[in-house]
PDB file of N, CA and C in Angstrom:
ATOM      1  N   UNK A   1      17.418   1.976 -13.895  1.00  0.00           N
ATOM      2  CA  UNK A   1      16.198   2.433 -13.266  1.00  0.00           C
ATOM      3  C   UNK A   1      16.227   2.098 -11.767  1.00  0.00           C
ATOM      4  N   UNK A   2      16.649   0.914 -11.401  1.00  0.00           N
ATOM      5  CA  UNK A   2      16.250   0.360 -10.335  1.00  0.00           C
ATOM      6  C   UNK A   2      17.590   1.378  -8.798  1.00  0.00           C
ATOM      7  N   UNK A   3      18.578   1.454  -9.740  1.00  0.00           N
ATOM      8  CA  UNK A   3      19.955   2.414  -9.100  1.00  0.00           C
ATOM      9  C   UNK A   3      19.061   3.893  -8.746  1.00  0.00           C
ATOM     10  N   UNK A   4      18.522   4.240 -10.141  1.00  0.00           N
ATOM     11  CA  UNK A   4      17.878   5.437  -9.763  1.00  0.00           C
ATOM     12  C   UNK A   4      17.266   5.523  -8.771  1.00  0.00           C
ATOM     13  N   UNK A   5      16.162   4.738  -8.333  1.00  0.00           N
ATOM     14  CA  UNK A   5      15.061   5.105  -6.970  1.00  0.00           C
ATOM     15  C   UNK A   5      16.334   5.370  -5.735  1.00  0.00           C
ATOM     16  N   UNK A   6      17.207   4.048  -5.840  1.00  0.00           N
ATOM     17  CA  UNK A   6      17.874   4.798  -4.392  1.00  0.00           C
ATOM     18  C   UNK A   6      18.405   6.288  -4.453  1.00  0.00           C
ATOM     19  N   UNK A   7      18.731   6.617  -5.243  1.00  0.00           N
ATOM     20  CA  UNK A   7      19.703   7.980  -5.332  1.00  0.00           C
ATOM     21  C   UNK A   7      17.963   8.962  -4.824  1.00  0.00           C
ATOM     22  N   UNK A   8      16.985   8.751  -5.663  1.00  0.00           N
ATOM     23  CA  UNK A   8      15.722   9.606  -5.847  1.00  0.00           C
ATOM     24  C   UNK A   8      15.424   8.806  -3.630  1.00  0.00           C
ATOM     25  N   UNK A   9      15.416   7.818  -3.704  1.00  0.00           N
ATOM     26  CA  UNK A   9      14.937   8.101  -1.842  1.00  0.00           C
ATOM     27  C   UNK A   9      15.805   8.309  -0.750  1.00  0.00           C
ATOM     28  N   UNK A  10      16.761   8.517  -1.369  1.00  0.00           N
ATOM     29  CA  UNK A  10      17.897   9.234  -0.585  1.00  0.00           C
ATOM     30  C   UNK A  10      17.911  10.665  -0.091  1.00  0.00           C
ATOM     31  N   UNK A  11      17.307  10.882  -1.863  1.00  0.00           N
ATOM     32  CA  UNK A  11      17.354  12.670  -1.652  1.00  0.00           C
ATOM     33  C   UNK A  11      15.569  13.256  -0.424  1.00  0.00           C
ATOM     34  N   UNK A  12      14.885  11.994  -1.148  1.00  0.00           N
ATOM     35  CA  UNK A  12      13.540  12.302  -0.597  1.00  0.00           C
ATOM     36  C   UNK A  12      13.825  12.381   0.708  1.00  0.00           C
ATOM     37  N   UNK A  13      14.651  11.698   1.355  1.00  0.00           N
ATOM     38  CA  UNK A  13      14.927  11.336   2.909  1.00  0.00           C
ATOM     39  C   UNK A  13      15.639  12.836   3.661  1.00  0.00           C
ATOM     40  N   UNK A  14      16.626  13.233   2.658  1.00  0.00           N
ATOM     41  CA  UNK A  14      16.983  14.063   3.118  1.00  0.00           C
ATOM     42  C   UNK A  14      16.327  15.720   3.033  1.00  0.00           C
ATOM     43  N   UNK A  15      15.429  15.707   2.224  1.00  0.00           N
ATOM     44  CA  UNK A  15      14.704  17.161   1.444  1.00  0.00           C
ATOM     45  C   UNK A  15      13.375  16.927   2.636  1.00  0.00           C
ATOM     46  N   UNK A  16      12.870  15.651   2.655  1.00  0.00           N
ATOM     47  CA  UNK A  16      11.124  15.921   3.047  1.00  0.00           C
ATOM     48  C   UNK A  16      11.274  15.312   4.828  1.00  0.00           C
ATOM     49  N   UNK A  17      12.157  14.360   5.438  1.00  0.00           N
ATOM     50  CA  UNK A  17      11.935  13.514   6.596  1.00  0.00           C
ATOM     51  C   UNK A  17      12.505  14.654   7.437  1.00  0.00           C
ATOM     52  N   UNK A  18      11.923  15.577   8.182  1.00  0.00           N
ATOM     53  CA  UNK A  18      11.733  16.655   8.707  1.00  0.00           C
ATOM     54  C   UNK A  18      11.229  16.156  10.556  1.00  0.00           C
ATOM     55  N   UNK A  19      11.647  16.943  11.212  1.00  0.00           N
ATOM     56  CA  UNK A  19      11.117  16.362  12.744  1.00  0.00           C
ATOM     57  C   UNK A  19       9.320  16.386  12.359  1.00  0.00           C
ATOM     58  N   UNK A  20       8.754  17.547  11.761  1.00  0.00           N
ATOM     59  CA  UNK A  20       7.728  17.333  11.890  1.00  0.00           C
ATOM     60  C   UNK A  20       7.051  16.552  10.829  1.00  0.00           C
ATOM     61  N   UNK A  21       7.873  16.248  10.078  1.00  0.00           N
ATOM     62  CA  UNK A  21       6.992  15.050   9.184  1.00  0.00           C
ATOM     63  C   UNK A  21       7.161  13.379  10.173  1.00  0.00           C
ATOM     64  N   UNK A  22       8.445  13.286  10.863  1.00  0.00           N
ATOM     65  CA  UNK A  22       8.260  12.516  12.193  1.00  0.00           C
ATOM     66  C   UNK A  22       7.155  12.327  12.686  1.00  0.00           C
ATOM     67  N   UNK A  23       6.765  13.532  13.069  1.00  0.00           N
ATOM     68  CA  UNK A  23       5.611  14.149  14.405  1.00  0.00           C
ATOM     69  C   UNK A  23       4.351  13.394  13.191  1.00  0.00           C
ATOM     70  N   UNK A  24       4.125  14.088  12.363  1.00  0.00           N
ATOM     71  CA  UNK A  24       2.852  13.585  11.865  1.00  0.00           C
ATOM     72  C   UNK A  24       2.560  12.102  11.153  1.00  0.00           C
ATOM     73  N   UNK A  25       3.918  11.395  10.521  1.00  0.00           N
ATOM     74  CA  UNK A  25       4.252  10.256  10.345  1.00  0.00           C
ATOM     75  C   UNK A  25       4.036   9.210  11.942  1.00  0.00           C
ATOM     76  N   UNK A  26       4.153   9.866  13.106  1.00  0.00           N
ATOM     77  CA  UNK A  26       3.618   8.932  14.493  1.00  0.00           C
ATOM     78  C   UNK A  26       2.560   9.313  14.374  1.00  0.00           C
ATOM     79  N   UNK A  27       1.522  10.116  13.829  1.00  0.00           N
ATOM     80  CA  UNK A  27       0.041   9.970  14.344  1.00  0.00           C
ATOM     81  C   UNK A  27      -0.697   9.318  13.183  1.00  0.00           C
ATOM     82  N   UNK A  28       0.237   8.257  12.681  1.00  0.00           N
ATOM     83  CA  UNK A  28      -0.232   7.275  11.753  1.00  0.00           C
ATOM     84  C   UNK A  28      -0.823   6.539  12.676  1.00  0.00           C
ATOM     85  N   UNK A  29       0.140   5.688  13.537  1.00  0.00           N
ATOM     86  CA  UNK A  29      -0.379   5.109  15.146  1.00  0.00           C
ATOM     87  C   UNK A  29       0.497   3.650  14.123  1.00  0.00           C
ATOM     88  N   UNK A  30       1.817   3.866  13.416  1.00  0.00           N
ATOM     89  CA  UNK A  30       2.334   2.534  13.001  1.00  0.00           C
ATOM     90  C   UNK A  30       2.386   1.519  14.409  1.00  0.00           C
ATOM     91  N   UNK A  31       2.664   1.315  15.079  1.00  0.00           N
ATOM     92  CA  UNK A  31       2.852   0.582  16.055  1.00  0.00           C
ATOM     93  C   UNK A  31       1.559  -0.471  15.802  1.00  0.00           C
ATOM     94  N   UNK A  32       0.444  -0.069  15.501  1.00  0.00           N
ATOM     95  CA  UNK A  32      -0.503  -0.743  15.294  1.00  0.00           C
ATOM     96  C   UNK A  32      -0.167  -1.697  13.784  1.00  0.00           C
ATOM     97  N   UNK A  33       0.323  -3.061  13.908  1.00  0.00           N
ATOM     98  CA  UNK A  33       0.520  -3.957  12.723  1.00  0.00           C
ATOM     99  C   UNK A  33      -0.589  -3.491  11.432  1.00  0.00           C
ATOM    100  N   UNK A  34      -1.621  -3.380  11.874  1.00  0.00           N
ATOM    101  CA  UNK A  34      -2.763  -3.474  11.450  1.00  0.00           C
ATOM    102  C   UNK A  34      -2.522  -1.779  10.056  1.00  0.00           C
ATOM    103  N   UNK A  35      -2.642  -0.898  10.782  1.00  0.00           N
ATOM    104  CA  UNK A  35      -1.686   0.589  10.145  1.00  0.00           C
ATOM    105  C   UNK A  35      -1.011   0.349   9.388  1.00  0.00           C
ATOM    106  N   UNK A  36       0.559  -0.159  10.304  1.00  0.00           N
ATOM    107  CA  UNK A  36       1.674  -0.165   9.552  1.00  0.00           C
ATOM    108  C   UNK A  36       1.294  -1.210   7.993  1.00  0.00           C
ATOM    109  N   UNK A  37       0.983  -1.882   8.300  1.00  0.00           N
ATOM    110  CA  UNK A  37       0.578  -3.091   6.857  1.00  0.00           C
ATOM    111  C   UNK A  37       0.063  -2.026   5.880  1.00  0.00           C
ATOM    112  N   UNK A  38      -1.188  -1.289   6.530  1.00  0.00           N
ATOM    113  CA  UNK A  38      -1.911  -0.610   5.255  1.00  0.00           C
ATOM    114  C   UNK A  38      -1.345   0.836   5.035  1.00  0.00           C
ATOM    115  N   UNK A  39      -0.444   1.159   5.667  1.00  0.00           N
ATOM    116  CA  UNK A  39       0.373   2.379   4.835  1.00  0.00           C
ATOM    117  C   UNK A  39       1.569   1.436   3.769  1.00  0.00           C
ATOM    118  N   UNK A  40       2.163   0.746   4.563  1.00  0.00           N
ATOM    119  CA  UNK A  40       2.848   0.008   3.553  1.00  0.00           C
ATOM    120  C   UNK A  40       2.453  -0.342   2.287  1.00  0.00           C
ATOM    121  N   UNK A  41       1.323  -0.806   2.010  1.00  0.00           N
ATOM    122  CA  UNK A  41       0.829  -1.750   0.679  1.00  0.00           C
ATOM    123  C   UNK A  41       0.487  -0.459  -0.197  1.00  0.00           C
ATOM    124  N   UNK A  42      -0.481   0.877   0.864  1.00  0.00           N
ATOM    125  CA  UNK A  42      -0.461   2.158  -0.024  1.00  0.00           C
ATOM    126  C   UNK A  42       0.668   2.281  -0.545  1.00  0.00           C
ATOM    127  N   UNK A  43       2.144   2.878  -0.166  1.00  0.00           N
ATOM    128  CA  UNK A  43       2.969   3.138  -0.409  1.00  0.00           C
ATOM    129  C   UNK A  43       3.720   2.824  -1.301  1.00  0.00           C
ATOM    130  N   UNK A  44       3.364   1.381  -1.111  1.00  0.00           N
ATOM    131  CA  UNK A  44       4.073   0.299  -2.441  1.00  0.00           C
ATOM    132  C   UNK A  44       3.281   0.592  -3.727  1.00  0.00           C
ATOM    133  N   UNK A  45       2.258   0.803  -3.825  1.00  0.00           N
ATOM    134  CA  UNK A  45       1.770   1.059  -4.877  1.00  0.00           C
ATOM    135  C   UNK A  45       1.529   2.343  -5.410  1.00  0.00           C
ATOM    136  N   UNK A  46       1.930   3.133  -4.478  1.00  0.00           N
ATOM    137  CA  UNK A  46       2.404   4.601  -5.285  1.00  0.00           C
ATOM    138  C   UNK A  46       3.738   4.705  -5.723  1.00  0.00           C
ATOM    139  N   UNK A  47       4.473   4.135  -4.687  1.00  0.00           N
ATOM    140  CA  UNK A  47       6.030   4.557  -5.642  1.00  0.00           C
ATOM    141  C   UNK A  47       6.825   3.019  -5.942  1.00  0.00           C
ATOM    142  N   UNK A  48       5.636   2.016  -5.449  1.00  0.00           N
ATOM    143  CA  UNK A  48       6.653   0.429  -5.787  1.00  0.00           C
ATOM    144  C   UNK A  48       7.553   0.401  -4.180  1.00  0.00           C
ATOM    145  N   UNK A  49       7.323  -1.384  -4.557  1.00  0.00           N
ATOM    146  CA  UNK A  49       7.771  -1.690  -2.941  1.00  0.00           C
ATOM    147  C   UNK A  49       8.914  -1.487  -2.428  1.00  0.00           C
ATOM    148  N   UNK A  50       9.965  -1.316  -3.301  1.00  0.00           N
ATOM    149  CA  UNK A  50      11.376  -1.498  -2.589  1.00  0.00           C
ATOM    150  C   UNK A  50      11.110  -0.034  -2.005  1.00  0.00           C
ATOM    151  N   UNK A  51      11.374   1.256  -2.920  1.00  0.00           N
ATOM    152  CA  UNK A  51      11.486   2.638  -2.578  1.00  0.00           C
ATOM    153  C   UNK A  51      10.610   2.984  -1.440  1.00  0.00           C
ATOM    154  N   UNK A  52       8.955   2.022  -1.097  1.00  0.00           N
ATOM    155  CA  UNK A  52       8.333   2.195   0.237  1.00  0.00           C
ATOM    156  C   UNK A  52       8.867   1.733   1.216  1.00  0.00           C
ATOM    157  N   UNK A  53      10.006   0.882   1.319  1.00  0.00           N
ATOM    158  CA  UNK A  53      10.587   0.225   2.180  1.00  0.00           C
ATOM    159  C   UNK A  53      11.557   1.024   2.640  1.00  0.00           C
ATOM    160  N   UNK A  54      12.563   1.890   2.012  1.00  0.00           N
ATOM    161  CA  UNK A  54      13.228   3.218   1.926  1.00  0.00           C
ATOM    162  C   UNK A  54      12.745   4.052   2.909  1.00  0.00           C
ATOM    163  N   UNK A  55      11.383   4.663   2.152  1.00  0.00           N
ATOM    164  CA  UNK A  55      10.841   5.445   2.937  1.00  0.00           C
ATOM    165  C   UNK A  55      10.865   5.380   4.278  1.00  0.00           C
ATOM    166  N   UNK A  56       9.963   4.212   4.510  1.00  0.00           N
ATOM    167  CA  UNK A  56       9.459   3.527   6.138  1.00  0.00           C
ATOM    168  C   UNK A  56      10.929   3.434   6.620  1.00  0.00           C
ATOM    169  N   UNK A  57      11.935   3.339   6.390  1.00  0.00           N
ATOM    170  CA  UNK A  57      13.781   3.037   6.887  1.00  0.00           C
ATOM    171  C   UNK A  57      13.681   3.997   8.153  1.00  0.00           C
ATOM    172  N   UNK A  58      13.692   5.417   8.058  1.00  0.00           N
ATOM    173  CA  UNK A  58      14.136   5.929   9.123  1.00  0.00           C
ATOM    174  C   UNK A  58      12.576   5.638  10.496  1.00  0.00           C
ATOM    175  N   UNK A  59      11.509   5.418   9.978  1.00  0.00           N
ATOM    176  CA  UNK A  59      10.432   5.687  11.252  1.00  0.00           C
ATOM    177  C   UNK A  59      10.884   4.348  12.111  1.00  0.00           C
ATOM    178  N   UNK A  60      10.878   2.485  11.011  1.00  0.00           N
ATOM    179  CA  UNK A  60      10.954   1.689  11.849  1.00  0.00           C
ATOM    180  C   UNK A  60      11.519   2.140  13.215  1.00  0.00           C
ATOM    181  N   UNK A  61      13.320   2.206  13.283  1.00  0.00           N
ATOM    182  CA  UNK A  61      13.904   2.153  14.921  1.00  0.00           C
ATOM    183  C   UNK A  61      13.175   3.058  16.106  1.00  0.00           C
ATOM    184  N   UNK A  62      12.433   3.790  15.500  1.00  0.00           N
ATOM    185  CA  UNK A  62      12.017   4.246  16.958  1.00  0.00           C
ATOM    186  C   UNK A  62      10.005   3.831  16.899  1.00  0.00           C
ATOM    187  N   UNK A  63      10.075   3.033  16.708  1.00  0.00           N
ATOM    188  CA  UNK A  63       9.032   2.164  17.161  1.00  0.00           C
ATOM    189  C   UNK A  63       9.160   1.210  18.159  1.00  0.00           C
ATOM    190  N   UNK A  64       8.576   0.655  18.869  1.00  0.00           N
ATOM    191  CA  UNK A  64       8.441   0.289  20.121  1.00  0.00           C
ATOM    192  C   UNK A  64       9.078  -1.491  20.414  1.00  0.00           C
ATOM    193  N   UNK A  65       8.744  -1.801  18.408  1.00  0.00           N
ATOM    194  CA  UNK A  65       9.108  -3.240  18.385  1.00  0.00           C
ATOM    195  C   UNK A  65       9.946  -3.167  16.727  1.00  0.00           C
ATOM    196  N   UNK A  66      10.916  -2.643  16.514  1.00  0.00           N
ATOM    197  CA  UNK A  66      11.240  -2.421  15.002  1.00  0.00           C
ATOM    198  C   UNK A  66      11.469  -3.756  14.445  1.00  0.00           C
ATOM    199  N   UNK A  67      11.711  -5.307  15.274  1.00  0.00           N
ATOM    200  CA  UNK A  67      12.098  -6.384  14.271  1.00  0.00           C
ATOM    201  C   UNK A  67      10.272  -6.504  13.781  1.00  0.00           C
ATOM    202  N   UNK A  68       9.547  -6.483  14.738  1.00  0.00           N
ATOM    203  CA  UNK A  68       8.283  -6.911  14.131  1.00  0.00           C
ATOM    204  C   UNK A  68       7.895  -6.079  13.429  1.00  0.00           C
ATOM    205  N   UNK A  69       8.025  -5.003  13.122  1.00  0.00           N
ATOM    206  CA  UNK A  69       7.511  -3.705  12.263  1.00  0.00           C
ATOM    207  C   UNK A  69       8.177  -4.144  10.683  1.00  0.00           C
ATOM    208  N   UNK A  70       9.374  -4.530  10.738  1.00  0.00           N
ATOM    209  CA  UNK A  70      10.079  -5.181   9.685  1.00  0.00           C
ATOM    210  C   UNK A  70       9.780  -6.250   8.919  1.00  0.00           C
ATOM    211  N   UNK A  71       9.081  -6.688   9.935  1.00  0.00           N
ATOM    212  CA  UNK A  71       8.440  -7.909   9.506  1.00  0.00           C
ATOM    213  C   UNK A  71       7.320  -7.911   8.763  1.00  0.00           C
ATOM    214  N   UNK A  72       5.994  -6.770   9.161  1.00  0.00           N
ATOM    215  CA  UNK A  72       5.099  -6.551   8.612  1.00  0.00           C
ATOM    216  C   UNK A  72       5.063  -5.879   7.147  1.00  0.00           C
ATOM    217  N   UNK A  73       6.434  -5.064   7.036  1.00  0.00           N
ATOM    218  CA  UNK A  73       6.464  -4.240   6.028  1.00  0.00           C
ATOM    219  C   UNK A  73       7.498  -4.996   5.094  1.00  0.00           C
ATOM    220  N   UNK A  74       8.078  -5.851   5.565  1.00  0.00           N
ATOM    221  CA  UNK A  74       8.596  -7.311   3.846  1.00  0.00           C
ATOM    222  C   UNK A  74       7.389  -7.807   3.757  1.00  0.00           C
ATOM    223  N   UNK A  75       6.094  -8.456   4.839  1.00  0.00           N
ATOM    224  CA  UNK A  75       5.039  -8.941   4.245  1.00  0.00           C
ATOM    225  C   UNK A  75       4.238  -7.836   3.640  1.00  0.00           C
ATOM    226  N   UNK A  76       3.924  -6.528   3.798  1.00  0.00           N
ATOM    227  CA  UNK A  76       2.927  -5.888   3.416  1.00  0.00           C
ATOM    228  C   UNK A  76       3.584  -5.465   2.033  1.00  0.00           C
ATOM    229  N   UNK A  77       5.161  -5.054   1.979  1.00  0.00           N
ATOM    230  CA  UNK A  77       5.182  -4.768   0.657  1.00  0.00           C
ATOM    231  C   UNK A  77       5.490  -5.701  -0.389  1.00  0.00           C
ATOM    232  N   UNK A  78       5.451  -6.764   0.237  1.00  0.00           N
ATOM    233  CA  UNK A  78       5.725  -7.852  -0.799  1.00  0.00           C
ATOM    234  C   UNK A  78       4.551  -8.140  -1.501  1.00  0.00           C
ATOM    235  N   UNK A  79       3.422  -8.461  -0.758  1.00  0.00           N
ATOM    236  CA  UNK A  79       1.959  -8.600  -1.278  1.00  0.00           C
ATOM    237  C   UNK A  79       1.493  -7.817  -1.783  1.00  0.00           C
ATOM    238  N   UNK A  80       1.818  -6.152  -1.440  1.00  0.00           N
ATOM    239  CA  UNK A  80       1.286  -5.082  -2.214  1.00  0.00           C
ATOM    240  C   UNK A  80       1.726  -5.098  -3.526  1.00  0.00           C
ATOM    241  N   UNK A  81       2.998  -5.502  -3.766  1.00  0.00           N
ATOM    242  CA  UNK A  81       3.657  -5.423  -5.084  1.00  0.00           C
ATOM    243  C   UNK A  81       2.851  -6.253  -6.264  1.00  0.00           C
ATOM    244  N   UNK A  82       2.320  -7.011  -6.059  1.00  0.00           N
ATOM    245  CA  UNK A  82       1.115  -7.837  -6.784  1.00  0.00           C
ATOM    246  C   UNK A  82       0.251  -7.469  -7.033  1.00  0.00           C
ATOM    247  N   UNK A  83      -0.609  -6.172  -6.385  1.00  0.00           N
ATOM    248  CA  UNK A  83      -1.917  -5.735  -6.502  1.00  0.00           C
ATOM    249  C   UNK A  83      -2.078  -5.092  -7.903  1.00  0.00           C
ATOM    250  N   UNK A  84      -0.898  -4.461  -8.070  1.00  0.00           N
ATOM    251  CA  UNK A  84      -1.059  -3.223  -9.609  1.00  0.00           C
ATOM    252  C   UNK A  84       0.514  -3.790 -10.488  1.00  0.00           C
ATOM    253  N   UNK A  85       0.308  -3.105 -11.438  1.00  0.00           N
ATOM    254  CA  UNK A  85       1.416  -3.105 -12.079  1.00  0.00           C
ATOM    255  C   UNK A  85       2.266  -2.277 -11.941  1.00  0.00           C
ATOM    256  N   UNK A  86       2.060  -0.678 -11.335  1.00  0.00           N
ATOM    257  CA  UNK A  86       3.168  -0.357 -10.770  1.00  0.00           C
ATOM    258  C   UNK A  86       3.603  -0.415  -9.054  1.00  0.00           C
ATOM    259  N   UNK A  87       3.292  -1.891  -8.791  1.00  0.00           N
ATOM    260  CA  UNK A  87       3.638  -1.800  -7.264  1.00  0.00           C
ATOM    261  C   UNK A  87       4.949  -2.993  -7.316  1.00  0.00           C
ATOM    262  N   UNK A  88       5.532  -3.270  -7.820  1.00  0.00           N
ATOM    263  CA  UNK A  88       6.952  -3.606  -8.473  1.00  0.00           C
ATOM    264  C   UNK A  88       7.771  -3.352  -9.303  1.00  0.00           C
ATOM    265  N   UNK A  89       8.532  -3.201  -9.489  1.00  0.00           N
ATOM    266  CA  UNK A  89       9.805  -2.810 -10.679  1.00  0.00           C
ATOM    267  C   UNK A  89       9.876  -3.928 -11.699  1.00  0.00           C
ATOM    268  N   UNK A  90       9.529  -5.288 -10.598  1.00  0.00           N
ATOM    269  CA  UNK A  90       9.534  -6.733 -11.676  1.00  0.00           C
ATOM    270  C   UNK A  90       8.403  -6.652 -12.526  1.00  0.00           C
ATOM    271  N   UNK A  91       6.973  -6.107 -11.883  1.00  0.00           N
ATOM    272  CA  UNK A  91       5.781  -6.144 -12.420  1.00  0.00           C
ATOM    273  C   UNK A  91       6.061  -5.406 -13.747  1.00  0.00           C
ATOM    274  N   UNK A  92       6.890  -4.150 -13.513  1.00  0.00           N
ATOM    275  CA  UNK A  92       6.781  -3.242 -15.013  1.00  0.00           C
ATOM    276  C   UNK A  92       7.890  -4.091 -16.019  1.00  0.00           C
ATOM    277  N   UNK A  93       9.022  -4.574 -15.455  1.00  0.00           N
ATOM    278  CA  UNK A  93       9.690  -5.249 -16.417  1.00  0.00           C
ATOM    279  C   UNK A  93       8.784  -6.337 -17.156  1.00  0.00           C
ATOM    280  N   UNK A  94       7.705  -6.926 -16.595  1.00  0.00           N
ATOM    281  CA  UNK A  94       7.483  -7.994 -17.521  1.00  0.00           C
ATOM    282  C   UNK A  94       6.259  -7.383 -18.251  1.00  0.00           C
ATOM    283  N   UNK A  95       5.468  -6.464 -17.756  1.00  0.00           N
ATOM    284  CA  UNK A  95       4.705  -5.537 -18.579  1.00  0.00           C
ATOM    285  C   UNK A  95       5.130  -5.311 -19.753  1.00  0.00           C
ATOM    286  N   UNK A  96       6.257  -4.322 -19.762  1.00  0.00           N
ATOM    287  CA  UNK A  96       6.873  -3.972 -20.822  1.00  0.00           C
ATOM    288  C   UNK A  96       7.553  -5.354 -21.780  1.00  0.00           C
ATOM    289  N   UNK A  97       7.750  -6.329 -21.130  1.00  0.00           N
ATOM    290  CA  UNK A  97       8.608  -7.280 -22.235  1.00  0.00           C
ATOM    291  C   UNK A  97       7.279  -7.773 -22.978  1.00  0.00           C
ATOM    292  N   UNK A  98       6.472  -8.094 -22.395  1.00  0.00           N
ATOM    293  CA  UNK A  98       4.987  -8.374 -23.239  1.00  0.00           C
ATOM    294  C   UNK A  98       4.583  -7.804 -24.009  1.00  0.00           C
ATOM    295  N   UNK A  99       4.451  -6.198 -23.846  1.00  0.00           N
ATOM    296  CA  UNK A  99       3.982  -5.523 -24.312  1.00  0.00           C
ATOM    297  C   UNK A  99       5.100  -5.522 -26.297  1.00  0.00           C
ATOM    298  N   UNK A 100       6.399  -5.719 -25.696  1.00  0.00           N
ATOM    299  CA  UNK A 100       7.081  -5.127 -26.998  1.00  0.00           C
ATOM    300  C   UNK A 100       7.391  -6.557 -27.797  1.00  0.00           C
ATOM    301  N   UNK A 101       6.411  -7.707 -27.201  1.00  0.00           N
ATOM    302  CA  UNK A 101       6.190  -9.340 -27.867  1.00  0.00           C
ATOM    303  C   UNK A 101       4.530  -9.248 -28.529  1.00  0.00           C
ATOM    304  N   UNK A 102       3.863  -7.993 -28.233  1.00  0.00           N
ATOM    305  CA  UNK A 102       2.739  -8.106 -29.250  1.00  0.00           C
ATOM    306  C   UNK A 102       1.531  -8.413 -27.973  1.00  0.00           C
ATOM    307  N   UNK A 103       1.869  -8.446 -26.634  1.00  0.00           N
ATOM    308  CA  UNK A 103       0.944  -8.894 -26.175  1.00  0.00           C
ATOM    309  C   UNK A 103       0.110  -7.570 -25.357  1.00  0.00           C
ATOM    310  N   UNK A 104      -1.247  -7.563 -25.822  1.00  0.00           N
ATOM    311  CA  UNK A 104      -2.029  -7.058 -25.259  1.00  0.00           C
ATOM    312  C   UNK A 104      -2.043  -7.108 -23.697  1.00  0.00           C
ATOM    313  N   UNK A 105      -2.490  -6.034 -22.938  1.00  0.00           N
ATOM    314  CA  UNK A 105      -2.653  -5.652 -21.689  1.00  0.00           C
ATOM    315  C   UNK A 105      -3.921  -4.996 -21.221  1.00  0.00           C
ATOM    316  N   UNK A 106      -4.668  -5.797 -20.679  1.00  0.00           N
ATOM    317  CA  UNK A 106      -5.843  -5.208 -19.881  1.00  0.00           C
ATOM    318  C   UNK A 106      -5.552  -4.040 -19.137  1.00  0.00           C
ATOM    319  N   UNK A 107      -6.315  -3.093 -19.283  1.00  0.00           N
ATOM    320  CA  UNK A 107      -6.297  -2.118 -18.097  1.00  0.00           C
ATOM    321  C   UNK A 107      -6.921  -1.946 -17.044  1.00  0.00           C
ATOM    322  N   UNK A 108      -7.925  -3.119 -16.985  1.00  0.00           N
ATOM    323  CA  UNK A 108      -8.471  -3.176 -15.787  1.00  0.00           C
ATOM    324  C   UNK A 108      -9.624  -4.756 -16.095  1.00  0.00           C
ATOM    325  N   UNK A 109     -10.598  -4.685 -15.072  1.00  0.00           N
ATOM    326  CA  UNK A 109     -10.913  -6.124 -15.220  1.00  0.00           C
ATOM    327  C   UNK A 109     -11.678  -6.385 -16.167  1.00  0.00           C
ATOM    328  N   UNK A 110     -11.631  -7.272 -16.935  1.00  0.00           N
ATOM    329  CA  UNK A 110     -12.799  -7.639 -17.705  1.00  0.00           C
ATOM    330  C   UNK A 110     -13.773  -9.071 -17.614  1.00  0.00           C
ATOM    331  N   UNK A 111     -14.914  -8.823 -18.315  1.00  0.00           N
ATOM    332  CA  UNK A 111     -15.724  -9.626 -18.104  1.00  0.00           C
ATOM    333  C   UNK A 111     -16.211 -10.336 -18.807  1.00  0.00           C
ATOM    334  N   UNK A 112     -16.188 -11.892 -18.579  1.00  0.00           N
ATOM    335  CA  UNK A 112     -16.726 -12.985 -19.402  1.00  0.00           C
ATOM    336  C   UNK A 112     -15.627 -13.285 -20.517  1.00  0.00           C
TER     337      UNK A 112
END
């Protein structure tokens, strides 16, 4: 599974990262930490953190500061990966090992 995403954001990179998905990917305004963090943590939790990290690969270098941009997006997708269960690959592995040990799984919060 985990082999798969690279091959799957490889192709994404090459099919969808278009000059003008560039163009509209800068009027995110990443340069702003503040942005870049919260597209990141989105991202991570739509397709899981490593493959958002993929993604974000080609915009970092032409940002203005790419070590600090790097920086924000190991912290943003690292923390995002915690929020859901599919915002890690580890999160679903231990989902699933629970799940096939008998253990029940909330689907959302409960109370009392």
């Amino acid at each position: 599974m985990f082999g798969g995403l690279f091959v799957v954001i490889a192709g994404f990179e090459k099919a969808v990262v278009t000059p003008e998905t560039a163009a509209s990917i800068g009027r995110l305004h990443l340069e702003n930490s503040l942005a870049l963090a919260g597209v990141t943590a989105v991202l991570s939790n739509l397709v899981s953190n490593v493959p958002a990290v993929l993604v974000l690969k080609p915009f970092v270098p032409n940002l203005s500061d790419p070590q600090r941009a790097w920086l924000v997006i190991a912290m943003a997708s690292t923390l995002a990966g915690n929020f859901t269960m599919v915002g890690s690959v580890a999160n679903l592995i231990v989902s699933y090992r629970a799940v096939d040990r008998g253990i029940t799984l909330a689907s959302g919060p409960t109370l009392g």
